[in-house]
Protein backbone atom coordinates (compact mmCIF):
# COMPACT_ATOMS: atom_id res chain seq x y z
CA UNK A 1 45.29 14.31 119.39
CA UNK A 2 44.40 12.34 122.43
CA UNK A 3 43.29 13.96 125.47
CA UNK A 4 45.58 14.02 128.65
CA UNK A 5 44.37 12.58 131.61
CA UNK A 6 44.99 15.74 133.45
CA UNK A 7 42.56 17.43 130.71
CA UNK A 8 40.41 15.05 130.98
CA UNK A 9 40.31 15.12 135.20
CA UNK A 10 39.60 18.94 134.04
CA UNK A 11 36.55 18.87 132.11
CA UNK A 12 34.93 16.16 134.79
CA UNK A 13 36.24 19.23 137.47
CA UNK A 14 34.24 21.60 135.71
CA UNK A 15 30.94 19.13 135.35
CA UNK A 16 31.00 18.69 138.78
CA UNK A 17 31.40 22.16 140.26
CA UNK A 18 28.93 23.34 137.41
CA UNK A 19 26.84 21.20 138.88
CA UNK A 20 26.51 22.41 142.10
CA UNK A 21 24.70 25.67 140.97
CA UNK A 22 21.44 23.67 140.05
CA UNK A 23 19.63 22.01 136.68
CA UNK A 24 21.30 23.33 133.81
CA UNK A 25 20.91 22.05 130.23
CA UNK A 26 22.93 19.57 128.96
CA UNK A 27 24.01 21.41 125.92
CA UNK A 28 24.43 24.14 127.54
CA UNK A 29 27.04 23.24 129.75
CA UNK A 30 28.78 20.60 127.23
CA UNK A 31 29.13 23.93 125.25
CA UNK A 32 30.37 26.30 128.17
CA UNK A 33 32.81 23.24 128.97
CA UNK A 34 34.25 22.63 125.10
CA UNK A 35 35.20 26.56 124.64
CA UNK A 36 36.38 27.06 127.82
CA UNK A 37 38.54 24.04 127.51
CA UNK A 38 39.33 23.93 124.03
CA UNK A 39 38.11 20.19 124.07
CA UNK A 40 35.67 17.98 121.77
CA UNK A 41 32.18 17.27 122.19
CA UNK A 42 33.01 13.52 122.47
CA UNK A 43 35.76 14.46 125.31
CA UNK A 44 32.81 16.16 127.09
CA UNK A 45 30.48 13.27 126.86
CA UNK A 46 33.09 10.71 128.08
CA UNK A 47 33.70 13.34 131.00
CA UNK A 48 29.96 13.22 131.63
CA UNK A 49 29.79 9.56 132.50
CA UNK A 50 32.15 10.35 134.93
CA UNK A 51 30.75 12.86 136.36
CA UNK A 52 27.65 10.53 136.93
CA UNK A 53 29.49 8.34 138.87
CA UNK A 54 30.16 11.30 140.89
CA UNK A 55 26.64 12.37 141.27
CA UNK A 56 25.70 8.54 141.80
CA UNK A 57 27.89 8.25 144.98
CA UNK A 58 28.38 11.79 146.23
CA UNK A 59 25.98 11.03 149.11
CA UNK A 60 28.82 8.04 150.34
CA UNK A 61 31.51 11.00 149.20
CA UNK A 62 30.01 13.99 151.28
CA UNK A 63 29.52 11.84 154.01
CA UNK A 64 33.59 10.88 154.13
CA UNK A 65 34.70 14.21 153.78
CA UNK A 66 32.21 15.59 156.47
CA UNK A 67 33.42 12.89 158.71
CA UNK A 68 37.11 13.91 157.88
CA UNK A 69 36.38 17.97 157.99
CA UNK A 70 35.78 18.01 161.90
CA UNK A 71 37.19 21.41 162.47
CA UNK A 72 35.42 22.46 159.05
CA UNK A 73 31.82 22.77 158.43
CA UNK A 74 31.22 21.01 155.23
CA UNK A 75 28.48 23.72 154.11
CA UNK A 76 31.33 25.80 154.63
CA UNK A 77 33.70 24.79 152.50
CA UNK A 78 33.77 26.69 149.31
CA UNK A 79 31.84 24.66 146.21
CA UNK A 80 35.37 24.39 144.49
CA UNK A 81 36.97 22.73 147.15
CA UNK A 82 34.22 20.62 147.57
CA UNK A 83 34.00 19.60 143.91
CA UNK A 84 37.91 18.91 144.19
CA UNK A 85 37.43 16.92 146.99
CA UNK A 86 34.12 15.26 145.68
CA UNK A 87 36.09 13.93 142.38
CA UNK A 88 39.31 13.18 144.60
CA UNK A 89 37.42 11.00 146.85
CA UNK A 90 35.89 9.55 144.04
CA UNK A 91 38.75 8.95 142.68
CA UNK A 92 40.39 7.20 145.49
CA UNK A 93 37.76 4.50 146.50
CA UNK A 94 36.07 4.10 143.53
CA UNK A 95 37.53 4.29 140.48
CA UNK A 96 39.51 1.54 139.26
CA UNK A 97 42.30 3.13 137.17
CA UNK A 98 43.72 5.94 139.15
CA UNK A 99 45.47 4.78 142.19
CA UNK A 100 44.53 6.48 145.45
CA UNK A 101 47.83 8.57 145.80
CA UNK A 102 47.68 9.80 142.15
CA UNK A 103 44.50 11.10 142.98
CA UNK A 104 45.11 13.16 145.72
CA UNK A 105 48.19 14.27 144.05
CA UNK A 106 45.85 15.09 141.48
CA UNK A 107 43.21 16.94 143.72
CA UNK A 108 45.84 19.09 145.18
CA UNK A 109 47.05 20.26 141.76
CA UNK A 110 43.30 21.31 140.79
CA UNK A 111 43.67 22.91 143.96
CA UNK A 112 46.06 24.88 143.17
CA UNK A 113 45.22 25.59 139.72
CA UNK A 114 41.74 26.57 140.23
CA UNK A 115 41.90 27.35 143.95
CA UNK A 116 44.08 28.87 146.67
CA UNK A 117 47.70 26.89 148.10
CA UNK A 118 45.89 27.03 151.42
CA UNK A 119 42.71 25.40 149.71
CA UNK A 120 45.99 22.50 148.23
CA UNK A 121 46.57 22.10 152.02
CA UNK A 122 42.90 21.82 153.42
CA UNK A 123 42.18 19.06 150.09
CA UNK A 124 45.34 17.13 150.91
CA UNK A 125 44.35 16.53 155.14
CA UNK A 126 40.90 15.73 154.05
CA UNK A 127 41.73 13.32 151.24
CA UNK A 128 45.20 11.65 153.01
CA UNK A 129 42.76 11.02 156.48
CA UNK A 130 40.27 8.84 154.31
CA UNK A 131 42.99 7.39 152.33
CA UNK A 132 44.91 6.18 156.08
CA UNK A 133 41.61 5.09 157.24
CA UNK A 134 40.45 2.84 154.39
């Protein structure tokens, strides 16, 4: 059965909050990812490269949302916001097959599956400012 996009936008969720709490083994975490999912290894690795294309740019991606989180202090923004927002922005300016409003529609619904509403709120100002400025 082929894997959703919204499953798929999941697992690369997971990779990059996961990653956020330092060095962790790469088996380890393709393991923690597949039963918590219910996915396959290969939908894991696919999510991976992903999720270095996240790492590869999140110094360009912090640096947007910090500019567009002036009331917020971006060390203050809890990691699973920031790993929404991280993926979102991503996303947005940088990936070439989700168009930008699909993936802030998509960053508030992690938001509000694996957040708070008020966290859907805070994600959707954040990512809609850098999406009216670019």
């Amino acid at each position: 059965m082929p894997l959703s996009l919204q499953k798929f936008r999941e697992i690369v969720f997971h990779l990059v909050y996961s990653s956020g709490f330092g060095e962790c083994e790469e088996e380890g975490i393709t393991a923690l990812v597949m039963q918590q999912l219910c996915v396959t290894k290969s939908a894991v690795r696919k999510a991976r490269e992903t999720w270095n294309n996240v790492v590869e740019k999140q110094e360009v991606i912090d640096n947007l949302i910090k500019e567009h989180s002036k009331e917020y202090d971006f060390e203050r923004i809890p990691r699973i916001e920031r790993a929404i927002l991280r993926l979102g922005v991503y996303e947005m300016l940088f990936s070439t097959t989700v168009p930008p409003k699909v993936a802030i529609s998509e960053a508030i619904r992690l938001s509000r599956k694996f957040a708070t509403p008020e966290s859907a709120t805070f994600v959707n100002a954040i990512l809609d400012g850098i999406y009216q400025k670019r």
